[in-house]
Protein backbone atom coordinates (compact mmCIF):
# COMPACT_ATOMS: atom_id res chain seq x y z
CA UNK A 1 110.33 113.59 154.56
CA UNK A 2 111.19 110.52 152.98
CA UNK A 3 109.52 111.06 150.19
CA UNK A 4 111.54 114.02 149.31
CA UNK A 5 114.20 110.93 148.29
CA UNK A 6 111.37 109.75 145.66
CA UNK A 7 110.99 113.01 144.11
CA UNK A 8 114.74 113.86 143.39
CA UNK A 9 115.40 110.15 141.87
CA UNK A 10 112.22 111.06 139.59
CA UNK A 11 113.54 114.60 138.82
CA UNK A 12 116.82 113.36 138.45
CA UNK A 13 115.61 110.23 135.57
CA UNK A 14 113.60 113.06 134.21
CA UNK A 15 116.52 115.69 133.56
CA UNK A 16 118.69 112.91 132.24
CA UNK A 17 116.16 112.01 129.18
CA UNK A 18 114.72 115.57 128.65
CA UNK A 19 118.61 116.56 128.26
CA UNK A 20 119.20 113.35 125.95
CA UNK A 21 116.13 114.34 123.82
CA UNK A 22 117.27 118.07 123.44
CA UNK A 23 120.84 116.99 122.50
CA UNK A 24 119.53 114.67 119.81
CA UNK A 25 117.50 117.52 118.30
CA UNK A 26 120.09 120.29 118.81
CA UNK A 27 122.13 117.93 116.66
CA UNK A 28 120.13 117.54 114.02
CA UNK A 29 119.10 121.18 113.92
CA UNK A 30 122.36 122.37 113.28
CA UNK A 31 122.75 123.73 109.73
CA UNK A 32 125.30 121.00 107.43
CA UNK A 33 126.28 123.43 104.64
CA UNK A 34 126.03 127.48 104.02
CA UNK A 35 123.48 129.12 101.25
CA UNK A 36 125.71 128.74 98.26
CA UNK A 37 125.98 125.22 98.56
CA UNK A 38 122.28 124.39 99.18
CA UNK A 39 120.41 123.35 96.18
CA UNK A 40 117.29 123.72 94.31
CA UNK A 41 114.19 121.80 95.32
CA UNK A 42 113.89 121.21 91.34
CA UNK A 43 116.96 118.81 91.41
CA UNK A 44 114.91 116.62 93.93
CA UNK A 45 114.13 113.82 92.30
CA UNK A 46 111.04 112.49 93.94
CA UNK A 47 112.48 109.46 94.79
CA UNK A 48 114.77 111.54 97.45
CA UNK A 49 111.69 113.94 97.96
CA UNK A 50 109.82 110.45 99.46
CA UNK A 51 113.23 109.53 101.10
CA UNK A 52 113.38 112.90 102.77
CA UNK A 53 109.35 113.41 103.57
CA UNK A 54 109.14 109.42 104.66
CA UNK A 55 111.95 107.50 104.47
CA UNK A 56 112.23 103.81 103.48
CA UNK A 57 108.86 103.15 103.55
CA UNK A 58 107.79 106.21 100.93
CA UNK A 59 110.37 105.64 98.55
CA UNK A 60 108.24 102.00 98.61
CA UNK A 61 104.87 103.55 98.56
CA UNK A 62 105.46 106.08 95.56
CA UNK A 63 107.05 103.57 93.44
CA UNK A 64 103.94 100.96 93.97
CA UNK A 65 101.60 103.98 93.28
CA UNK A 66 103.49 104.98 90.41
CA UNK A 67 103.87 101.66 88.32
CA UNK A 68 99.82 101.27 88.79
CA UNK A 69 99.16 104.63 87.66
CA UNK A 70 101.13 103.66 84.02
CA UNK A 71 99.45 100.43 84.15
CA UNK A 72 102.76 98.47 84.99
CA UNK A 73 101.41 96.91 88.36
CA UNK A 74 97.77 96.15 89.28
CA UNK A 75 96.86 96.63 93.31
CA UNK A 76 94.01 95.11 94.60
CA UNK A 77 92.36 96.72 97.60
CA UNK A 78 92.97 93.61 99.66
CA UNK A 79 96.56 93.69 99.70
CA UNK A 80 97.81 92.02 97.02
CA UNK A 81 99.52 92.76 93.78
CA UNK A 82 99.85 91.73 90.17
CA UNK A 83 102.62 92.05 87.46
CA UNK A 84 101.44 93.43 84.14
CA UNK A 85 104.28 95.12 82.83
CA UNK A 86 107.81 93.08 84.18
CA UNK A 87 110.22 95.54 82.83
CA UNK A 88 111.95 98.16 85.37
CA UNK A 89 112.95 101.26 84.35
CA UNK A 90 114.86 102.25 87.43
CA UNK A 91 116.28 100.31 90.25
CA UNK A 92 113.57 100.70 92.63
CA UNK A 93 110.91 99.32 89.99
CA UNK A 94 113.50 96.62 89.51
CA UNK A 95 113.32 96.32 93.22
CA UNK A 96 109.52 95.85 92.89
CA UNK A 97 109.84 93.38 90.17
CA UNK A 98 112.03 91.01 91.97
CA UNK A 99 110.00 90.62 95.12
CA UNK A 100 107.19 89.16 93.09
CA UNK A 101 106.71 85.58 92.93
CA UNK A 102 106.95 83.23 89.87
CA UNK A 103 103.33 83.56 89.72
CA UNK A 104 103.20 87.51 89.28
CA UNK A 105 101.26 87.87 92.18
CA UNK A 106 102.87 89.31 95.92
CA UNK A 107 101.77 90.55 98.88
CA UNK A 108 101.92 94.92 99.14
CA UNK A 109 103.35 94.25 102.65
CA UNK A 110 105.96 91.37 101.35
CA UNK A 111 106.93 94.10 98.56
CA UNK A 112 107.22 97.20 100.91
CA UNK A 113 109.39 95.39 102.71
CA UNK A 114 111.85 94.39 100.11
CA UNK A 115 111.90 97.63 98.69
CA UNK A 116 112.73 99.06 102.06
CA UNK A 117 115.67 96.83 102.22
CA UNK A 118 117.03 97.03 98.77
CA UNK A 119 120.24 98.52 98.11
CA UNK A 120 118.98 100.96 95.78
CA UNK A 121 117.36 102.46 99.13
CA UNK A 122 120.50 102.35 100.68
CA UNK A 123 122.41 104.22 97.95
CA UNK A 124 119.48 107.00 97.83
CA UNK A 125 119.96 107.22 101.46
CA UNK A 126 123.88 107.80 101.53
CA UNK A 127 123.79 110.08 98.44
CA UNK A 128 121.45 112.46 100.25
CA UNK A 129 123.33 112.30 103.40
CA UNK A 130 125.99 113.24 101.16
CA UNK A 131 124.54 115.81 100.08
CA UNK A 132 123.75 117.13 103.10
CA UNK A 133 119.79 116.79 102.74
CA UNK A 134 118.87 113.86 104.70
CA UNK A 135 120.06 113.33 108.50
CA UNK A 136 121.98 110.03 109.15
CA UNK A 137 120.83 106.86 110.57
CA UNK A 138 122.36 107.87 114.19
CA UNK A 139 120.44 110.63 114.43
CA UNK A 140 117.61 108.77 113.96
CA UNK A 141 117.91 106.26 116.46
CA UNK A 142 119.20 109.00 118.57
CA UNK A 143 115.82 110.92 118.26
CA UNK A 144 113.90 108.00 118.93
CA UNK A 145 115.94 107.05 121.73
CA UNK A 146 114.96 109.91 123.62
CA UNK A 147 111.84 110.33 122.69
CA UNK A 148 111.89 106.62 124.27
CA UNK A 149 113.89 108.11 127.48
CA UNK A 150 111.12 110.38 128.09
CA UNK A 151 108.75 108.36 128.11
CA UNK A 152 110.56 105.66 130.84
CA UNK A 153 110.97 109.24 132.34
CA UNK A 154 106.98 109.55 132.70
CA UNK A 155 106.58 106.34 134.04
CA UNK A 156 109.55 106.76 136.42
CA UNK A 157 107.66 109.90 138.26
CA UNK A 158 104.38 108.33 138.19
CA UNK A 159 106.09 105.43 139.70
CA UNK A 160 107.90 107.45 142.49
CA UNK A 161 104.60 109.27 142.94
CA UNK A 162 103.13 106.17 144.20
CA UNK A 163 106.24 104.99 146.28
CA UNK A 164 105.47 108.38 147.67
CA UNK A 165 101.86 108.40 148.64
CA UNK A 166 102.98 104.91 150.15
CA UNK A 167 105.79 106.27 152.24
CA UNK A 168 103.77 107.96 156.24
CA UNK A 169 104.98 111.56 155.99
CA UNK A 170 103.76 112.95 158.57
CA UNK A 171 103.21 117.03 158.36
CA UNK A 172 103.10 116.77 155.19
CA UNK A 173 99.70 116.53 153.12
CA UNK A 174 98.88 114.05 149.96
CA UNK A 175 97.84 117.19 147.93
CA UNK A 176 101.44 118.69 148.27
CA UNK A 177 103.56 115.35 147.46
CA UNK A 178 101.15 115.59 144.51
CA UNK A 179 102.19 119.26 143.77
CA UNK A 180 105.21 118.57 144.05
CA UNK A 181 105.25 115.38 141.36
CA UNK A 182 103.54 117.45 139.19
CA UNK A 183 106.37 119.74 138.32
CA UNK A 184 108.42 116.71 136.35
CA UNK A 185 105.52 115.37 135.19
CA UNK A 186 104.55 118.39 133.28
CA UNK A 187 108.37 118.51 131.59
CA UNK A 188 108.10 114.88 130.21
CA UNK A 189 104.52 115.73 128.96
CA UNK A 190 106.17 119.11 127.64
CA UNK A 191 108.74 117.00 126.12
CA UNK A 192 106.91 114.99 124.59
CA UNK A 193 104.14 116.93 123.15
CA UNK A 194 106.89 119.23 121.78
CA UNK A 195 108.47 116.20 119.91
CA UNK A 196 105.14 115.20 118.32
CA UNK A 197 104.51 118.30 117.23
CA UNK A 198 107.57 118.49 115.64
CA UNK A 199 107.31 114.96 114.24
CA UNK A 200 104.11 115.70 112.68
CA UNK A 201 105.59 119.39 111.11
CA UNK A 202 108.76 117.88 109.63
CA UNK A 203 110.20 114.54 108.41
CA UNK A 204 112.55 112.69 111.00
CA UNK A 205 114.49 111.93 107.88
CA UNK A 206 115.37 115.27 106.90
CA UNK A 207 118.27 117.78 107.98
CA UNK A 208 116.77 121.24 107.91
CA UNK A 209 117.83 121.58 105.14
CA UNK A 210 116.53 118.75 103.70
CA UNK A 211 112.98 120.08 104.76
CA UNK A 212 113.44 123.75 103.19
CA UNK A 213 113.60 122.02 100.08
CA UNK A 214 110.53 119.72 101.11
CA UNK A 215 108.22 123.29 101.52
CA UNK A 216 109.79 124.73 98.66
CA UNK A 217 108.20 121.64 96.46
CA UNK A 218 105.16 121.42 97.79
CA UNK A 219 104.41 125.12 97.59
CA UNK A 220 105.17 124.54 93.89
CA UNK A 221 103.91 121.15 92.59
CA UNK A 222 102.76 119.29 96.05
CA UNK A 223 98.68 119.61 94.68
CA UNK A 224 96.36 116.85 95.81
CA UNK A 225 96.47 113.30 94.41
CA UNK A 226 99.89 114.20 92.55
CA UNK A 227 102.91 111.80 92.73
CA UNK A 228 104.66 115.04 94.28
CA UNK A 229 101.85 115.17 96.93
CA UNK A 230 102.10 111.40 97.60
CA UNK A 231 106.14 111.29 98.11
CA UNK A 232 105.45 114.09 101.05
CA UNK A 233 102.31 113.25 102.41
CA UNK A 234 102.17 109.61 101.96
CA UNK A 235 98.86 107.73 101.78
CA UNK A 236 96.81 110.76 102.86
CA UNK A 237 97.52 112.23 99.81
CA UNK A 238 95.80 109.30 97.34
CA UNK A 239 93.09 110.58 96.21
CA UNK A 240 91.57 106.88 94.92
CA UNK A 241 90.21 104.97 98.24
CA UNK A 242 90.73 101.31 96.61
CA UNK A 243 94.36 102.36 95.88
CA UNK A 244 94.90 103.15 99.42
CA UNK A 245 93.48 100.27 100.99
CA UNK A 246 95.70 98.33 98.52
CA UNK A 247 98.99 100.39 100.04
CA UNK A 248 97.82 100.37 103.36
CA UNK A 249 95.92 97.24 103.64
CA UNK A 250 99.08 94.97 104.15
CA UNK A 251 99.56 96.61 107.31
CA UNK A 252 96.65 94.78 109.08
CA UNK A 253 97.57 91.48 108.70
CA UNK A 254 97.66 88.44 106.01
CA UNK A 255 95.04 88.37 103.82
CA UNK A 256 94.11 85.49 101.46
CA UNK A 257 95.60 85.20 98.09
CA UNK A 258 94.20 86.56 94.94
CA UNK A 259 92.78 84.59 92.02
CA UNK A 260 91.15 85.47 88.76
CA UNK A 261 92.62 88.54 88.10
């Protein structure tokens, strides 16, 4: 019955990440301010709507997608983009502007990227967290970290599974040590399935009620191809194919430079 040693360390790695996990989201689930202090989804601007819905990265998107659409930026579906208008009108245009070379011509990725770090970002960030709308960067890592736990978890019990099978055990049958493996196994893939699932129904940036206010605006001005749509759904929601290889293309790799515009 040696093996019984194999299955407890595996049960035991697995209840110490499910329980990290469920902390993490019991944390964040926990309402930050009553009813009379919660405000209106109109007073999201949709900057902070693409903070909440996306983080970093959206705020980025949406404010690429919104200079081309006034004619202030020009995106090429290979990845690259062009000045036209060098004026910002708010601090994450400005953001935009100043990633661009002397030239006028940058890389989408090279300008996500900057706009993900500016402190404009930052400030959105803390004023919403403020606010009570928009869970803090622990959290975050916190979530991730045991979604990450879990998953070490999985490969813990499939590892003790086969330092099982390994292990004579005589009276006892492969078929049971297997039965009995499967009962942790199944949490972790509970777990887990159960945190993408969630993932995919609301933003890992948002307290809840952050995301009330997310459903409240997309019930009322989220429709397809909008900039509303766009700062919660992201990239799915441009309607324009070139314009979305352009934002998405930088994530494949370098591609070679522009010329002629």
């Amino acid at each position: 019955m040696f093996w019984v040693l194999f299955l407890l360390l595996a049960w035991a790695g697995v209840l110490i990440a499910s329980a990290r996990l469920l902390r993490a989201a019991g944390e964040t689930a926990e309402p930050v301010a009553g009813p009379a202090a919660a405000p209106h989804h109109d007073g999201l601007s949709l900057y902070e709507a693409a903070y909440l819905a996306g983080g970093p990265q959206r705020v980025a998107e949406l404010t690429l997608l919104s200079m081309q659409r006034e004619r202030r930026l020009l995106l090429a579906h290979t990845g690259w983009a062009t000045v036209l208008d060098p004026v910002g009108r708010d601090p994450h245009e400005r953001s935009v502007l100043g990633a661009f070379g002397p030239d006028g011509q940058e890389e989408v990725l090279a300008i996500r990227s900057a706009v993900e770090r500016d402190p404009a970002v930052r400030d959105l960030a803390d004023r919403l967290g403020e606010a009570g709308l928009a869970l803090g960067q622990g959290s975050v890592r916190e979530i991730g970290e045991g979604i990450r736990s879990v998953r070490r978890a999985t490969l813990l019990v499939l590892g003790m599974t086969v330092a099982a099978l390994c292990v004579p055990a005589p009276g006892t049958t492969t078929t049971m040590i297997l039965c009995w493996f499967a009962l942790p196994l199944i949490l972790c893939a509970g777990c887990l399935a159960i945190a993408r699932v969630e993932g995919h129904a609301h933003s890992t940036w948002a307290s809840p009620a952050g995301r009330r206010l997310l459903v409240e605006l997309g019930r009322e001005r989220g429709g397809q191809g909008s900039l509303t749509a766009v700062a919660l759904r992201g990239l799915r929601a441009v309607t324009d194919p070139e314009v979305r290889a352009a934002l998405a293309c930088g994530n494949r790799g370098r591609i070679p430079r522009q010329r002629g515009y």
